[in-house]
N, C-alpha and C. Protein backbone atom coordinates (compact mmCIF):
# COMPACT_ATOMS: atom_id res chain seq x y z
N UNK A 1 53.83 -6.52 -41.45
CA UNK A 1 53.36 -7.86 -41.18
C UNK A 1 52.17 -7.76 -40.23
N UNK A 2 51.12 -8.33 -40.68
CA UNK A 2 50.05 -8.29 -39.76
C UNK A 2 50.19 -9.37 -38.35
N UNK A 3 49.15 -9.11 -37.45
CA UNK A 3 49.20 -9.72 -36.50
C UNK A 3 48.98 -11.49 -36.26
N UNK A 4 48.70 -11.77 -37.23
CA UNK A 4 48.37 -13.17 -37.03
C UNK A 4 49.30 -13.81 -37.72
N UNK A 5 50.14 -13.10 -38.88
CA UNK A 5 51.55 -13.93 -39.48
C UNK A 5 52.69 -13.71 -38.15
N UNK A 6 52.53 -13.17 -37.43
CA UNK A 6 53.02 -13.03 -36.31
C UNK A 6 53.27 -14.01 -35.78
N UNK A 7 51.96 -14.69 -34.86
CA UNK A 7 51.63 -15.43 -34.01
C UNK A 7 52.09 -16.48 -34.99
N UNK A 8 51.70 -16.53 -36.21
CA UNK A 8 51.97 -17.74 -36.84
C UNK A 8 53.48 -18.12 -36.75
N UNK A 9 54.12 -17.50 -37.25
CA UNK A 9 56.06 -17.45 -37.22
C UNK A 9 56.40 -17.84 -36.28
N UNK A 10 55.48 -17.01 -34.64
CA UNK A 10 56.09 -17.33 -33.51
C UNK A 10 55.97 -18.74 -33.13
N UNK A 11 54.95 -19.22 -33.12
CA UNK A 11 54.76 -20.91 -33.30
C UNK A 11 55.64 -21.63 -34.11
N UNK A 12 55.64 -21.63 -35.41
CA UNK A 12 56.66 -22.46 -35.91
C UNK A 12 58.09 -21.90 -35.62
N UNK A 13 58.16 -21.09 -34.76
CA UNK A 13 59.66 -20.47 -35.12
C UNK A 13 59.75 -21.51 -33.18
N UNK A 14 59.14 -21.70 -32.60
CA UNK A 14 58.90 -22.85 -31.42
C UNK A 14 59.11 -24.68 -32.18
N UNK A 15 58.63 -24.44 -33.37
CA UNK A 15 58.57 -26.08 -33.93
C UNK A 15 57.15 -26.61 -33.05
N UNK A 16 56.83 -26.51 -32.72
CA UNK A 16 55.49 -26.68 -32.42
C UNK A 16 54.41 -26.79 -33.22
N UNK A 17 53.77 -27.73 -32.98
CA UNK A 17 52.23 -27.61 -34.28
C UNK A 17 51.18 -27.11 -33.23
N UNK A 18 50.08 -26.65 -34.15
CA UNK A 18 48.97 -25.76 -33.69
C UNK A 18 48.41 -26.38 -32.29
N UNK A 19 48.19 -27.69 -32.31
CA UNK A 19 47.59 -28.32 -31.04
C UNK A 19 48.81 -28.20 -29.77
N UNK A 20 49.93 -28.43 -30.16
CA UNK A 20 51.02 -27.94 -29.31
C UNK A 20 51.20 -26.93 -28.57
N UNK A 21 50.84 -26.08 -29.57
CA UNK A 21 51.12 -24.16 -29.30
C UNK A 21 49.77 -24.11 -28.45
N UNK A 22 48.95 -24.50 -28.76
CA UNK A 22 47.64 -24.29 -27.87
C UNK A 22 47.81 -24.85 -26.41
N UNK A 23 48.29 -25.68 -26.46
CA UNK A 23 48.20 -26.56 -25.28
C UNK A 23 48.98 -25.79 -24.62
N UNK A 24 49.98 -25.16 -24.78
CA UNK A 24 51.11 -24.83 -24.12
C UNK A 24 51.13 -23.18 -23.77
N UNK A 25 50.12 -22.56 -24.62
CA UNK A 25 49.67 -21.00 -24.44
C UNK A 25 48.42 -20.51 -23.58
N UNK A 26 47.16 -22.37 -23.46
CA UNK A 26 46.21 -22.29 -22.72
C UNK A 26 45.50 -22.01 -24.21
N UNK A 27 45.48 -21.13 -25.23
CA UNK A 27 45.32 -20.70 -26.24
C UNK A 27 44.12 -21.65 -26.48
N UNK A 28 42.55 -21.72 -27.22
CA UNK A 28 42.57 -22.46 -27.19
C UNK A 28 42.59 -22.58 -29.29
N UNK A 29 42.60 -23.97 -29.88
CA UNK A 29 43.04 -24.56 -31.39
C UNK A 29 41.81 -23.65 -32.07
N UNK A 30 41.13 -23.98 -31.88
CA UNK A 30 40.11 -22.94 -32.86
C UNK A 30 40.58 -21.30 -32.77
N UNK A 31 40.72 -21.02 -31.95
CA UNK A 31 41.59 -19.48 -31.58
C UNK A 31 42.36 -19.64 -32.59
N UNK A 32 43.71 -20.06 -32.53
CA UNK A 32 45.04 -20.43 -33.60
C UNK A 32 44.28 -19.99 -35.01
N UNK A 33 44.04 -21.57 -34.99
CA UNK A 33 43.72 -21.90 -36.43
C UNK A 33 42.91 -20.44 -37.18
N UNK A 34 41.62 -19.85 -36.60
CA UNK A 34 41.04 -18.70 -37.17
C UNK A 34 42.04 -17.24 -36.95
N UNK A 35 42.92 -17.60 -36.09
CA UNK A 35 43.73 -16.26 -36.06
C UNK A 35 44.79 -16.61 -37.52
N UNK A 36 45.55 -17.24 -37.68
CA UNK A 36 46.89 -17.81 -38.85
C UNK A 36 45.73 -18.18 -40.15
N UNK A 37 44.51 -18.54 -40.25
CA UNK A 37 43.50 -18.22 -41.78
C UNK A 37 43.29 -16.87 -41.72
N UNK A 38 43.21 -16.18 -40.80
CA UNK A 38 43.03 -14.54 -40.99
C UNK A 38 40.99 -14.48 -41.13
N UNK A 39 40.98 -15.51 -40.41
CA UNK A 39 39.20 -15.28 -40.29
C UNK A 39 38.60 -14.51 -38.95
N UNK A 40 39.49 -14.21 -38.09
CA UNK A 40 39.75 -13.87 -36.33
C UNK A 40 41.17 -12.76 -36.67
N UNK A 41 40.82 -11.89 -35.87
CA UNK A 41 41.94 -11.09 -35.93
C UNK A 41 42.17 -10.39 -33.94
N UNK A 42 43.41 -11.35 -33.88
CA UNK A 42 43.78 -11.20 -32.52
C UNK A 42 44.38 -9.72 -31.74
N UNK A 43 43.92 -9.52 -30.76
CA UNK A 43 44.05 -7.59 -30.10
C UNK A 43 45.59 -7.18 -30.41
N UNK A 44 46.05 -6.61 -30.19
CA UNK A 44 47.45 -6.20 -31.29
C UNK A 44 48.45 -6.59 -29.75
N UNK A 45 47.88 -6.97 -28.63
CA UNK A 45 48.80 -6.99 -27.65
C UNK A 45 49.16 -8.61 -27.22
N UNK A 46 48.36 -9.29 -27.69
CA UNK A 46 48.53 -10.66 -27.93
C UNK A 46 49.89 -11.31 -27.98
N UNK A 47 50.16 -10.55 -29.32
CA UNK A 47 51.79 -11.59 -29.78
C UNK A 47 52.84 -10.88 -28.93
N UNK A 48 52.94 -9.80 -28.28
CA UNK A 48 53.35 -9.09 -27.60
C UNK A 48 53.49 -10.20 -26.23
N UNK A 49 52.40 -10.46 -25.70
CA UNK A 49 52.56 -11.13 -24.64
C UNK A 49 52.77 -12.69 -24.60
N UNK A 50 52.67 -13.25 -25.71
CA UNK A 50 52.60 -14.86 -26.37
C UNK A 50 54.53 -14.55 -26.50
N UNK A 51 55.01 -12.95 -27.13
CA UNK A 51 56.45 -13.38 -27.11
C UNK A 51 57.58 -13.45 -25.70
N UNK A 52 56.57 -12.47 -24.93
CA UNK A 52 57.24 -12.55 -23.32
C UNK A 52 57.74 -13.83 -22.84
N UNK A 53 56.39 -14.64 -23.04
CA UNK A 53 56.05 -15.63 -22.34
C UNK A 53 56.97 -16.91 -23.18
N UNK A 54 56.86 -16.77 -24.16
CA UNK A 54 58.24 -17.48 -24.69
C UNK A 54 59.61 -17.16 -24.47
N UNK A 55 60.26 -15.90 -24.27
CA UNK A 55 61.57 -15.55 -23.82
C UNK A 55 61.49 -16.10 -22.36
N UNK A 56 60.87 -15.88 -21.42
CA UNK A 56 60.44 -16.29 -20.29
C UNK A 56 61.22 -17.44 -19.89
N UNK A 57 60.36 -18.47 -20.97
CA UNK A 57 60.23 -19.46 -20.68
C UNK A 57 61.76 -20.26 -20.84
N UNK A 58 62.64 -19.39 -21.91
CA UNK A 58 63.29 -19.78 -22.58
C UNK A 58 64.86 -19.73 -21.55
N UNK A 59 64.65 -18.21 -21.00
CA UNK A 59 65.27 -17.75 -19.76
C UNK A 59 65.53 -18.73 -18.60
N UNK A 60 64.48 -19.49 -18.12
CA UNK A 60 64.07 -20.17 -16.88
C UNK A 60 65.15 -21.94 -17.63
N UNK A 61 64.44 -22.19 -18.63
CA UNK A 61 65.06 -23.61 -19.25
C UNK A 61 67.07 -23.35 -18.87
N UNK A 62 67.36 -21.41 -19.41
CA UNK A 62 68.89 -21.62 -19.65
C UNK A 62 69.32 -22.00 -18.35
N UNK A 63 68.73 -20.97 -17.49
CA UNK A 63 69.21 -20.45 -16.01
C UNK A 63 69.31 -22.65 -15.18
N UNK A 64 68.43 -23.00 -15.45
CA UNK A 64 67.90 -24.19 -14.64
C UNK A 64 69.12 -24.90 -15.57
N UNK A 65 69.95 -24.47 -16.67
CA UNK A 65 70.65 -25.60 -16.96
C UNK A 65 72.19 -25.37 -16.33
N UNK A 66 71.76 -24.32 -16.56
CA UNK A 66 73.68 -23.39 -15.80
C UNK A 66 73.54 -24.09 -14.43
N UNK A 67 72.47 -24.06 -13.55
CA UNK A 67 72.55 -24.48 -11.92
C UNK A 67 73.05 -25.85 -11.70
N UNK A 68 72.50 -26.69 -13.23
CA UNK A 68 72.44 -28.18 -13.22
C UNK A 68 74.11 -28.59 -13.35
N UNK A 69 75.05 -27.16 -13.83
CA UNK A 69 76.36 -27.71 -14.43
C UNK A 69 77.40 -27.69 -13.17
């Protein structure tokens, strides 16, 4: 799987649409969009760090809900 069906999966696999994922990665929409047409081809360490930053994030949401219980 190349790098930009990557990034792509990882976004919808968020439910997020492209202006979403941007907003929320800093990323900016023209980036996206030419990386997922395969007209831009993003550094191979990218989705690597776009997936950190989603476990991360995902980590912080559980932890903050366990404190809330």
């Amino acid at each position: 799987m190349d790098t930009a069906q990557i990034i792509k999966e990882m976004r919808e696999r968020t439910g997020m649409n492209r202006k979403e994922f941007s907003e929320y990665t800093k990323i900016p929409i023209r980036t996206l969009e030419d990386w997922e047409a395969g007209r831009r081809t993003p550094p191979e360490y990218v989705p690597r760090l776009l997936n950190y930053q989603l476990l991360y994030d995902k980590w912080i949401k559980e932890k903050e809900v366990k404190e809330d219980e």
